[in-house]
C-alpha atoms as a PDB file:
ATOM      1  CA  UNK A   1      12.298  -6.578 -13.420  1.00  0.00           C
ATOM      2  CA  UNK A   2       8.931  -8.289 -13.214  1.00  0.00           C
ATOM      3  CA  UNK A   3       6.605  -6.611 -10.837  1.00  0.00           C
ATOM      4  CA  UNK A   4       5.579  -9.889  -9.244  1.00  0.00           C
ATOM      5  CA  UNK A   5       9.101 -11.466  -8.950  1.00  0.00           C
ATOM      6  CA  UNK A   6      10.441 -11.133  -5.206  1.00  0.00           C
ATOM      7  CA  UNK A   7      11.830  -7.604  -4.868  1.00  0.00           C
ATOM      8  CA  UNK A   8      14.696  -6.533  -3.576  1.00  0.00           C
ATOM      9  CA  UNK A   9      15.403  -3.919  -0.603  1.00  0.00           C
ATOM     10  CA  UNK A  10      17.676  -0.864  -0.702  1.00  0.00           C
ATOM     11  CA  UNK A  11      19.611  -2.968   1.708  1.00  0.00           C
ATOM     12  CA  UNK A  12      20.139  -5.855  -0.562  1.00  0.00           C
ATOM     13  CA  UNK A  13      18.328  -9.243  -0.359  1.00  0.00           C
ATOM     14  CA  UNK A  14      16.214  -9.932   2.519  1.00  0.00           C
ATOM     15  CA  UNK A  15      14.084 -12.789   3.983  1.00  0.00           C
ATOM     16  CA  UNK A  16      10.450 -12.386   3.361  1.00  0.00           C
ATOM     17  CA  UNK A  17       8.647 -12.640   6.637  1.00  0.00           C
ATOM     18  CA  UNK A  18       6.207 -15.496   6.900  1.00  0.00           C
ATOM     19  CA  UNK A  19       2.311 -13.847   6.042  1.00  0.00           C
ATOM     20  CA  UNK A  20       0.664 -13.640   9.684  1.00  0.00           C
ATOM     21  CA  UNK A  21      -2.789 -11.800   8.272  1.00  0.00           C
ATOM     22  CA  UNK A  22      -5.195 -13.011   5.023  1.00  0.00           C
ATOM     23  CA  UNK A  23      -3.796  -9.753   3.311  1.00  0.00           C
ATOM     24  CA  UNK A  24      -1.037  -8.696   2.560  1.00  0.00           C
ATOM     25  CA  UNK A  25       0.413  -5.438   0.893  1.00  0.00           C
ATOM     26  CA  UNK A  26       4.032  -4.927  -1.017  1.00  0.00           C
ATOM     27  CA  UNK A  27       4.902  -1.122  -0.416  1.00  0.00           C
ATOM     28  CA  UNK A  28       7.135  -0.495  -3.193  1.00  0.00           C
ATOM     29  CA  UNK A  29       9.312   1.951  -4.267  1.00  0.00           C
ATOM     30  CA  UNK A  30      10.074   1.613  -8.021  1.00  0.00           C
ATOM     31  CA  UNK A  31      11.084  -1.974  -7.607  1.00  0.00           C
ATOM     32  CA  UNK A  32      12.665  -1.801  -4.382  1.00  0.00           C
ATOM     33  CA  UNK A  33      10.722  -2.930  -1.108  1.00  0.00           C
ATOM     34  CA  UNK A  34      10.047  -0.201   1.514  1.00  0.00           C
ATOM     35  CA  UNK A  35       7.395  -1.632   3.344  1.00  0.00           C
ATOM     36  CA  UNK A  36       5.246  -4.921   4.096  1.00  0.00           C
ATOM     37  CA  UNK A  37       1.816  -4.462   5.090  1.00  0.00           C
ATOM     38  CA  UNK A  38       0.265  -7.471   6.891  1.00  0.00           C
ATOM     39  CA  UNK A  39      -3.720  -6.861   7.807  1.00  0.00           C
ATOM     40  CA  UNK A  40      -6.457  -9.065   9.439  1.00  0.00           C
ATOM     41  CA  UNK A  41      -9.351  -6.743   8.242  1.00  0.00           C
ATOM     42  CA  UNK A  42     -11.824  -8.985  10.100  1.00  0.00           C
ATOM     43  CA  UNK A  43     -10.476  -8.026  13.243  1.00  0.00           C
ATOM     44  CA  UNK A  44      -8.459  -4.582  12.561  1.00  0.00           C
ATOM     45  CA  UNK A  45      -4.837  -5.868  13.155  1.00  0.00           C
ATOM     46  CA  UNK A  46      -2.212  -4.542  10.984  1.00  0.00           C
ATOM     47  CA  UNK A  47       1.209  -6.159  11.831  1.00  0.00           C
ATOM     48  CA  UNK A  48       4.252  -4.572   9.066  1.00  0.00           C
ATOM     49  CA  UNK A  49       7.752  -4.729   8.219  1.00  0.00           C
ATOM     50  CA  UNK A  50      10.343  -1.957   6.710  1.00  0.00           C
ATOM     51  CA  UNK A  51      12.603  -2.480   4.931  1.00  0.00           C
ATOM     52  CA  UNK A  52      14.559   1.195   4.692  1.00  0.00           C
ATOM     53  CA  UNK A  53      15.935   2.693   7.398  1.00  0.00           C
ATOM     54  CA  UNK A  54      14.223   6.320   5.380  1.00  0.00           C
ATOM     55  CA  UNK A  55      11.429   7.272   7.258  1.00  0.00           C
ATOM     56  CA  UNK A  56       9.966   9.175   3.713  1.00  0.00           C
ATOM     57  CA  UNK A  57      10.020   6.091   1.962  1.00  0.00           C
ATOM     58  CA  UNK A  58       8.466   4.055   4.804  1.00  0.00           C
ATOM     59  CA  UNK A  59       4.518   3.206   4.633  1.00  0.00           C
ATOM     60  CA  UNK A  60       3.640   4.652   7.934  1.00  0.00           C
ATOM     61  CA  UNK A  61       6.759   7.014   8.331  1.00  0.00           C
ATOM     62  CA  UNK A  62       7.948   6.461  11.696  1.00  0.00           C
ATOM     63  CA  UNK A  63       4.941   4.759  13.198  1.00  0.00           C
ATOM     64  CA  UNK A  64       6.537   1.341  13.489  1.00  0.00           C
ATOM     65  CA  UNK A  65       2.658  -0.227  15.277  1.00  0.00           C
ATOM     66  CA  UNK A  66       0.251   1.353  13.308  1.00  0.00           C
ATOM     67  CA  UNK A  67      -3.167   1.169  14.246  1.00  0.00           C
ATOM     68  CA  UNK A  68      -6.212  -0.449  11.644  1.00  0.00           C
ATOM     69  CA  UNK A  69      -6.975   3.482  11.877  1.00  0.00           C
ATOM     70  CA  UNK A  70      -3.217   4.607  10.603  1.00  0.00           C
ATOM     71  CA  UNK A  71      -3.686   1.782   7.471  1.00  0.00           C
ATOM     72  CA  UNK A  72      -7.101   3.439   6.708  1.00  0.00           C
ATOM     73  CA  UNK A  73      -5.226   6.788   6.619  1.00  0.00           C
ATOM     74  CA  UNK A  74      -2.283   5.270   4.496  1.00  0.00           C
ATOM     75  CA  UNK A  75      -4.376   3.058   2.313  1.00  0.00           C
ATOM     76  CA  UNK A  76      -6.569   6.661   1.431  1.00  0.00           C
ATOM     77  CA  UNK A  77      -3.248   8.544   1.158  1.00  0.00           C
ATOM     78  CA  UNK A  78      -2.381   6.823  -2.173  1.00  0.00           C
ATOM     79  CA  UNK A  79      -6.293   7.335  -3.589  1.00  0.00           C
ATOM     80  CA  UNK A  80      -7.284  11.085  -4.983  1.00  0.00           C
ATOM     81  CA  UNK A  81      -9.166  12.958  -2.742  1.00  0.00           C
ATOM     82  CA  UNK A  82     -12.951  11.917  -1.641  1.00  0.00           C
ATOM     83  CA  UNK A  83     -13.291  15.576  -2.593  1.00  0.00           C
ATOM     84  CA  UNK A  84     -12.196  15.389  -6.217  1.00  0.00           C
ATOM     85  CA  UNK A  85     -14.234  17.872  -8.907  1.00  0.00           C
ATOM     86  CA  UNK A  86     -16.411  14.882 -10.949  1.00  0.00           C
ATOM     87  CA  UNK A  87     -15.012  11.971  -8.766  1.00  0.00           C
ATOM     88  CA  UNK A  88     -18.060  10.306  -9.780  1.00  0.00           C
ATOM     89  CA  UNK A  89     -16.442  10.052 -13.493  1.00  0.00           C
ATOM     90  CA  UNK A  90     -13.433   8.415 -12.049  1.00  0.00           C
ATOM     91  CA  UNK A  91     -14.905   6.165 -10.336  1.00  0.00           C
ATOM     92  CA  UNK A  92     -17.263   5.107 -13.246  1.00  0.00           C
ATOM     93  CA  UNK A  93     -13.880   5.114 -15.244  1.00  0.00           C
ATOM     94  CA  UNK A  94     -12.251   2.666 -12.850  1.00  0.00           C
ATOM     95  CA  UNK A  95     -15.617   0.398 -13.173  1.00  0.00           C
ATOM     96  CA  UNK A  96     -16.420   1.673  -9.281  1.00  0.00           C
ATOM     97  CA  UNK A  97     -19.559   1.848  -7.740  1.00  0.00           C
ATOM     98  CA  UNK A  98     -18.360   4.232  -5.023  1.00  0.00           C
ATOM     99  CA  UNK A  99     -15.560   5.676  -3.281  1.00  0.00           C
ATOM    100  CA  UNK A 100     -13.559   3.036  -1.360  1.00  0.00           C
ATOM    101  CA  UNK A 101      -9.709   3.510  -0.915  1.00  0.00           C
ATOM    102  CA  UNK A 102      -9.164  -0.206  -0.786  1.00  0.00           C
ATOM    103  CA  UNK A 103     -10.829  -0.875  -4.550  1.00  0.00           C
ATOM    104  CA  UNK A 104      -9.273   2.229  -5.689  1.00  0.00           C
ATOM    105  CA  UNK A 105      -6.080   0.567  -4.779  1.00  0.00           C
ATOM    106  CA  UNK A 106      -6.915  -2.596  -6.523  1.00  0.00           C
ATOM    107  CA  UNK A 107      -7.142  -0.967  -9.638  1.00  0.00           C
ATOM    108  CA  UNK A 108      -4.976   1.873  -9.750  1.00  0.00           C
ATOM    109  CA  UNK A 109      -1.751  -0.055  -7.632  1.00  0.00           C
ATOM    110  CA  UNK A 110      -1.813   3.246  -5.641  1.00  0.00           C
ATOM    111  CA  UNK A 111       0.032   5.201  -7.988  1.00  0.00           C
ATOM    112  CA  UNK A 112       0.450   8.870  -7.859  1.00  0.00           C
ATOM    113  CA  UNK A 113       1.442  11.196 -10.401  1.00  0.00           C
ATOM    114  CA  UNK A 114       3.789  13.141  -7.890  1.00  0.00           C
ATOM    115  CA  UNK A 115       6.179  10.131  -6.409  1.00  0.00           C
ATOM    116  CA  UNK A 116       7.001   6.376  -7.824  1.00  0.00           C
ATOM    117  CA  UNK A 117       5.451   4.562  -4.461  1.00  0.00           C
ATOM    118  CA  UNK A 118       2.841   1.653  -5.646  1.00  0.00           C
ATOM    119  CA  UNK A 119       1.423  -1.062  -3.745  1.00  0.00           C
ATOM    120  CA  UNK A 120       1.104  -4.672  -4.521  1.00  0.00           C
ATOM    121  CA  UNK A 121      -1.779  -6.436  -3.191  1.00  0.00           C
ATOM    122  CA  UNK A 122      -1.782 -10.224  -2.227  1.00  0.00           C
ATOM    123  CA  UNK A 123      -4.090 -12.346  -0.724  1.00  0.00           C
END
């Protein structure tokens, strides 16, 4: 399946939700939907959607109103650690000028070697 065609929940097809916030992020799981991630950085309002009834597989879990605070958390969740030996290489590998969980994102999808979550960005 094409990354960018529109998914499809564990739950079958679904209605996409109309985009309330300039940004807006696709948690995937492999190429299913778990969770949509709508966010007004200018003012800090995050406003999402599930689309699994498995808390695991959820962005936030069970938080179903996370704060701007809880996206911060979740957006640095899928980033290696600020503390990483030689981070500075990575970052100069991924073309970054410093540590910042949102442009990690951007370039690495928020993969992880450990699980088969990614995010999709659109703006």
């Amino acid at each position: 399946m094409d990354k960018y065609a529109v998914p499809k929940t564990t739950w079958g097809e679904f209605a996409i939700p109309e985009k309330v916030y300039p940004l807006r992020l696709w948690y995937m799981s492999g190429d299913q939907v778990s969770t949509i991630i709508d966010v007004d950085e200018q003012n800090r309002k995050v406003e999402i959607h599930n689309y699994t009834k498995d808390y695991i597989a959820r962005a936030f879990g069970v938080i179903e109103c996370p704060s701007f605070e809880d996206y911060e958390a979740f957006l640095e969740s899928r980033c290696f650690p600020r503390t990483r030996d030689k981070m500075k290489l990575v970052l100069e590998d991924l073309g970054l000028p410093f540590y910042d969980p949102f442009m990690i994102i951007e370039k690495t999808e928020g993969r992880m070697a450990e699980d088969d979550f990614w995010i999709r960005i659109e703006r």
